[in-house]
C-alpha atoms as a PDB file:
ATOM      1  CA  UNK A   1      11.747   5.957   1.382  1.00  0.00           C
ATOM      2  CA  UNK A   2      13.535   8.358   3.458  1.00  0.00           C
ATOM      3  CA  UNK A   3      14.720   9.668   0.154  1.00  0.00           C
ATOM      4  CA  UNK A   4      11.780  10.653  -1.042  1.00  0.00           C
ATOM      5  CA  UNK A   5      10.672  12.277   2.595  1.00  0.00           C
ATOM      6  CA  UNK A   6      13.437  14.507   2.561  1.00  0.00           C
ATOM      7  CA  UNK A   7      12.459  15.914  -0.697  1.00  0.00           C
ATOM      8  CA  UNK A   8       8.988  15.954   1.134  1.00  0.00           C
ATOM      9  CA  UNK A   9      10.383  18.270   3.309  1.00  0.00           C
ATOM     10  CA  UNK A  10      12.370  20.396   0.810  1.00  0.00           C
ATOM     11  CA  UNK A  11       9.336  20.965  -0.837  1.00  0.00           C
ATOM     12  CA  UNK A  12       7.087  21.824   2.181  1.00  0.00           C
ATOM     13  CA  UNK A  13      10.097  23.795   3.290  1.00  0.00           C
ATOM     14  CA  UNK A  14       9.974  25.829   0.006  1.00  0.00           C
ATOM     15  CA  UNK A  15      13.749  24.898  -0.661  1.00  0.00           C
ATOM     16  CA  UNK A  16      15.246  23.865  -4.172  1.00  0.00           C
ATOM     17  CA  UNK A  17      15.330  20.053  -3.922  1.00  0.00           C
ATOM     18  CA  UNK A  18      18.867  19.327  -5.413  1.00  0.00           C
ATOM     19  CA  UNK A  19      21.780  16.800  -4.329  1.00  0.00           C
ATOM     20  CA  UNK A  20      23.205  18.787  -1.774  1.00  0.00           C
ATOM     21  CA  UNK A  21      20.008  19.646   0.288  1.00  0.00           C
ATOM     22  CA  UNK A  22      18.786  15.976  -0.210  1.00  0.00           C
ATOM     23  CA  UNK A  23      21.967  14.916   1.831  1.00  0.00           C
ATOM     24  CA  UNK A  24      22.134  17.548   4.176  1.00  0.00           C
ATOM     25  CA  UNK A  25      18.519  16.343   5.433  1.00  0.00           C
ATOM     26  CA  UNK A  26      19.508  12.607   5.175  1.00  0.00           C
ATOM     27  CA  UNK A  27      22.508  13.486   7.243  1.00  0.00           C
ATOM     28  CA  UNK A  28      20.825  15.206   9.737  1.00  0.00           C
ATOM     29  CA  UNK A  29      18.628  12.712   9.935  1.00  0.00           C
ATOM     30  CA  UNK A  30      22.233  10.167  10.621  1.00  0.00           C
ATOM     31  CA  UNK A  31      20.982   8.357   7.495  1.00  0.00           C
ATOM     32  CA  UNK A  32      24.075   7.539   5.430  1.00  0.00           C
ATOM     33  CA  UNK A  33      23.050   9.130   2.044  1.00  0.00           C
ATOM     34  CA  UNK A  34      24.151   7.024  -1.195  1.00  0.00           C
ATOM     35  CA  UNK A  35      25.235   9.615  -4.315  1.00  0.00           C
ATOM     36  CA  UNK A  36      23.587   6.796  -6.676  1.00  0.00           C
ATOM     37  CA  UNK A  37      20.139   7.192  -5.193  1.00  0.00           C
ATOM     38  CA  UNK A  38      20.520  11.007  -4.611  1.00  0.00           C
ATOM     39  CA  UNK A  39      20.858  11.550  -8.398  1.00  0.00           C
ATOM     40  CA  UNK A  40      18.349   9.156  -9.286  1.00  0.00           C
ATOM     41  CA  UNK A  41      15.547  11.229  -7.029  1.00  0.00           C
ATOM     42  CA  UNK A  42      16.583  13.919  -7.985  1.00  0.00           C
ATOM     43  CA  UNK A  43      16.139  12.734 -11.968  1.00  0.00           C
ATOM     44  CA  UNK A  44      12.973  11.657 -11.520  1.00  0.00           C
ATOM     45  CA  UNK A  45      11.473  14.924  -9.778  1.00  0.00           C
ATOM     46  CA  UNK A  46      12.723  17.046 -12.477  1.00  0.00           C
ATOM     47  CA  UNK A  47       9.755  17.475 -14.488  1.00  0.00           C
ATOM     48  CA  UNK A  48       7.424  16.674 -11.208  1.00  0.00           C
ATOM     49  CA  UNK A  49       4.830  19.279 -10.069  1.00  0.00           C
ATOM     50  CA  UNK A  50       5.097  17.707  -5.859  1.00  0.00           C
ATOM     51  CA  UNK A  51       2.042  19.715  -5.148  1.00  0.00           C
ATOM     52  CA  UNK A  52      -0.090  18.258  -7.925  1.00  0.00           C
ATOM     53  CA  UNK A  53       1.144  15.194  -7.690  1.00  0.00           C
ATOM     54  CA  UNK A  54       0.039  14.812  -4.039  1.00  0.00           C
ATOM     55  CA  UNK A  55      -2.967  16.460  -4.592  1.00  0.00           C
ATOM     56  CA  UNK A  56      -3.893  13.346  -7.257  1.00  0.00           C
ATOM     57  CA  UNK A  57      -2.331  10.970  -5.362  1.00  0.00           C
ATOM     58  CA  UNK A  58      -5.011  12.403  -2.326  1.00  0.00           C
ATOM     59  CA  UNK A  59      -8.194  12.258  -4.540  1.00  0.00           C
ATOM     60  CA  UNK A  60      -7.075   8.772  -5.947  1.00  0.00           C
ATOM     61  CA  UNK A  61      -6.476   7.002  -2.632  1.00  0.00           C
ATOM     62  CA  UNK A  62     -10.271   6.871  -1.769  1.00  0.00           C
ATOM     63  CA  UNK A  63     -11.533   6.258  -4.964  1.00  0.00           C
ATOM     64  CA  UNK A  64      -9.054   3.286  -5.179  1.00  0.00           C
ATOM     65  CA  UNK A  65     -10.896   1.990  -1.375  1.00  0.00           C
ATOM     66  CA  UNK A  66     -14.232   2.117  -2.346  1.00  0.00           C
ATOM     67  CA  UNK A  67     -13.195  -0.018  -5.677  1.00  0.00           C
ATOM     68  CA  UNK A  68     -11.311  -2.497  -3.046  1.00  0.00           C
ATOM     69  CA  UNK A  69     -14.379  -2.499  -1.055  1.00  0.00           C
ATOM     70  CA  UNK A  70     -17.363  -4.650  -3.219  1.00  0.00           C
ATOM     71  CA  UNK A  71     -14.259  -7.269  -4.037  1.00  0.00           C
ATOM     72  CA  UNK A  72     -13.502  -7.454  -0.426  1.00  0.00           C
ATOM     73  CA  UNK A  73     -17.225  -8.382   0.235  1.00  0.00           C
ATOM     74  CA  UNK A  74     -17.318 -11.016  -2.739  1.00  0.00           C
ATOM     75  CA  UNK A  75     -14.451 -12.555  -1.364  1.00  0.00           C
ATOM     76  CA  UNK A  76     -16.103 -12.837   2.310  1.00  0.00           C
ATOM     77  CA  UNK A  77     -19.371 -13.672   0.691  1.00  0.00           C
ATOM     78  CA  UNK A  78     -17.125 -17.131  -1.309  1.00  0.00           C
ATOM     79  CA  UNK A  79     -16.064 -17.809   2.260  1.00  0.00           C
ATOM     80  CA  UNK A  80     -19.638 -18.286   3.895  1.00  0.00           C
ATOM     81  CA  UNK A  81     -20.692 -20.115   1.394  1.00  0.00           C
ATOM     82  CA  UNK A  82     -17.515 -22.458   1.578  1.00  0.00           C
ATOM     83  CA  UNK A  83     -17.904 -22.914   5.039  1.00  0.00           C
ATOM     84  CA  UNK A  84     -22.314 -23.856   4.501  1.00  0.00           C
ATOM     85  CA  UNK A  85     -20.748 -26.568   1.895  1.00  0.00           C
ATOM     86  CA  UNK A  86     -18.458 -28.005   4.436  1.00  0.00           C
ATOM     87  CA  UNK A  87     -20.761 -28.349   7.177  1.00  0.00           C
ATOM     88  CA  UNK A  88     -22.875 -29.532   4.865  1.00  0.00           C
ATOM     89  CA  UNK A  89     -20.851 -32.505   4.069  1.00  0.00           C
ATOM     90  CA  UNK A  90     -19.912 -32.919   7.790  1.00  0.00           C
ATOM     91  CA  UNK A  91     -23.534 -33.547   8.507  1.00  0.00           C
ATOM     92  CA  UNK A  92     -24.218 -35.815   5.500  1.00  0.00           C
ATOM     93  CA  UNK A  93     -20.888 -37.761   7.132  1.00  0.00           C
ATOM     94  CA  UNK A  94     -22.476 -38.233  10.441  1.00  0.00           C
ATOM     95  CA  UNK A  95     -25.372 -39.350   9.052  1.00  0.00           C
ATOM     96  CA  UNK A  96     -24.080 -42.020   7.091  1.00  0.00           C
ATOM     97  CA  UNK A  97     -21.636 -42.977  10.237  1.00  0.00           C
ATOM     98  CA  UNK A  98     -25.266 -43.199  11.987  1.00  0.00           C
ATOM     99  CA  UNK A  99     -26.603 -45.691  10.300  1.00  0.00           C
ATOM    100  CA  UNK A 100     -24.151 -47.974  10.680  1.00  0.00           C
ATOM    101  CA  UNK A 101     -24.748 -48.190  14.464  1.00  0.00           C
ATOM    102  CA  UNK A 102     -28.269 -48.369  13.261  1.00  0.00           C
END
């Protein structure tokens, strides 16, 4: 993660995200920066628009919450009724135990 923070920051910072400012920030940061994982950011942000992509990633985020939100409330919804059925079987119990001490 702290990978892709310091090309946060190169961004924000207006800098050219490469190898050698990735590291610099990593170092400053006393993170011990692996080349491997450098190279492999800095692959995958090549063809990467940062400021569009967080401005999608921004709008999606709250549309992907509300979805969440009516399967969150089904869920809860299967729990209440769960917990009627067993206390309606807990009651049936006692009043078959009941009748036995008649």
């Amino acid at each position: 993660m702290e990978y892709v923070y310091a090309a946060l920051l190169l961004n924000a910072a207006e800098k050219d995200i490469n190898e050698e400012n990735v590291a610099a920030i990593l170092s400053a940061a006393g993170i011990e920066a692996d080349d491997a994982r450098i190279k492999a950011l800095i692959a995958s942000l090549e063809d990467v628009d940062i400021e569009e992509a967080i401005a999608t990633a921004a709008v999606a985020a709250p549309a992907a919450g509300a979805a969440a939100a009516p399967v969150a409330e089904e869920a809860e919804e299967e729990v209440v009724e769960e917990e009627e059925d067993e206390e309606d079987e807990e009651e049936a119990a006692a009043m078959g135990l009941g009748a036995l001490f008649g």
